[in-house]
Every structure is written in C-alpha cells, then in structure tokens.
Protein backbone atom coordinates (compact mmCIF):
# COMPACT_ATOMS: atom_id res chain seq x y z
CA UNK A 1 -14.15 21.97 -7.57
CA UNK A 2 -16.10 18.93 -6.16
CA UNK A 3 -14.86 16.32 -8.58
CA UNK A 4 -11.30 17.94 -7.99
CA UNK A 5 -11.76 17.40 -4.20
CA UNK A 6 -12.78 14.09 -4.82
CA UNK A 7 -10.12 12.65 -7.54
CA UNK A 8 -7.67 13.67 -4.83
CA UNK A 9 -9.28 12.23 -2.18
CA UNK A 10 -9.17 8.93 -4.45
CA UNK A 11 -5.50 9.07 -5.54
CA UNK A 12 -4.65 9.65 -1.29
CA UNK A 13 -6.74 6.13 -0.88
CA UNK A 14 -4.84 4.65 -3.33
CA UNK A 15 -1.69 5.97 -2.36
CA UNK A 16 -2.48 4.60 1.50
CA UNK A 17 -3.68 1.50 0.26
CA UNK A 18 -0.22 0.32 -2.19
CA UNK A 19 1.73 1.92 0.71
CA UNK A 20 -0.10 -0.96 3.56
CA UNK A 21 -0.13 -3.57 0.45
CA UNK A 22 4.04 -2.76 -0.47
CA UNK A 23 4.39 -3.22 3.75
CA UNK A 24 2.46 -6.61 4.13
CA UNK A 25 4.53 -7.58 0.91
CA UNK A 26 8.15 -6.98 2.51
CA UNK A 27 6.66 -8.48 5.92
CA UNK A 28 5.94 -11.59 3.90
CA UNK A 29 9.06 -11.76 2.13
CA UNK A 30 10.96 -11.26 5.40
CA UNK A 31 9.15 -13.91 6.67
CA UNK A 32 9.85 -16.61 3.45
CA UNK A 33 13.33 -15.61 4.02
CA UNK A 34 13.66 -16.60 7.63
CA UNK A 35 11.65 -19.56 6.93
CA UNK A 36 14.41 -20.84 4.20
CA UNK A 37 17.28 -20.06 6.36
C-alpha cells in the first residue's frame, strides 16, 4: 500500500513537472517567433 501511495505520488510529480516544462517550451517558442517576425 505504501509503495503504491508513493509510485503515484511520483508519476503526479512527473506529470506536474512535463506539464510546467511543455509551458516554458511554448512560451519560448512564442517568443523565437515574435523575435523573427
């Protein structure tokens, strides 16, 4: 149950963590974008 608990808890970091990483990506690209035009 503990190790359950805690493989979830993981996979919810994870998920948060691609999720602000994906974000700062498309605010980056955004940026580049403006910067070329």
């Amino acid at each position: 149950m503990y190790s359950k608990k805690f493989r979830y808890i993981i996979k919810f970091l994870t998920m948060k963590s691609t999720l602000s990483f994906r974000k700062v990506e498309k605010h980056c690209i955004n940026r580049k974008t403006t910067l070329y035009r």
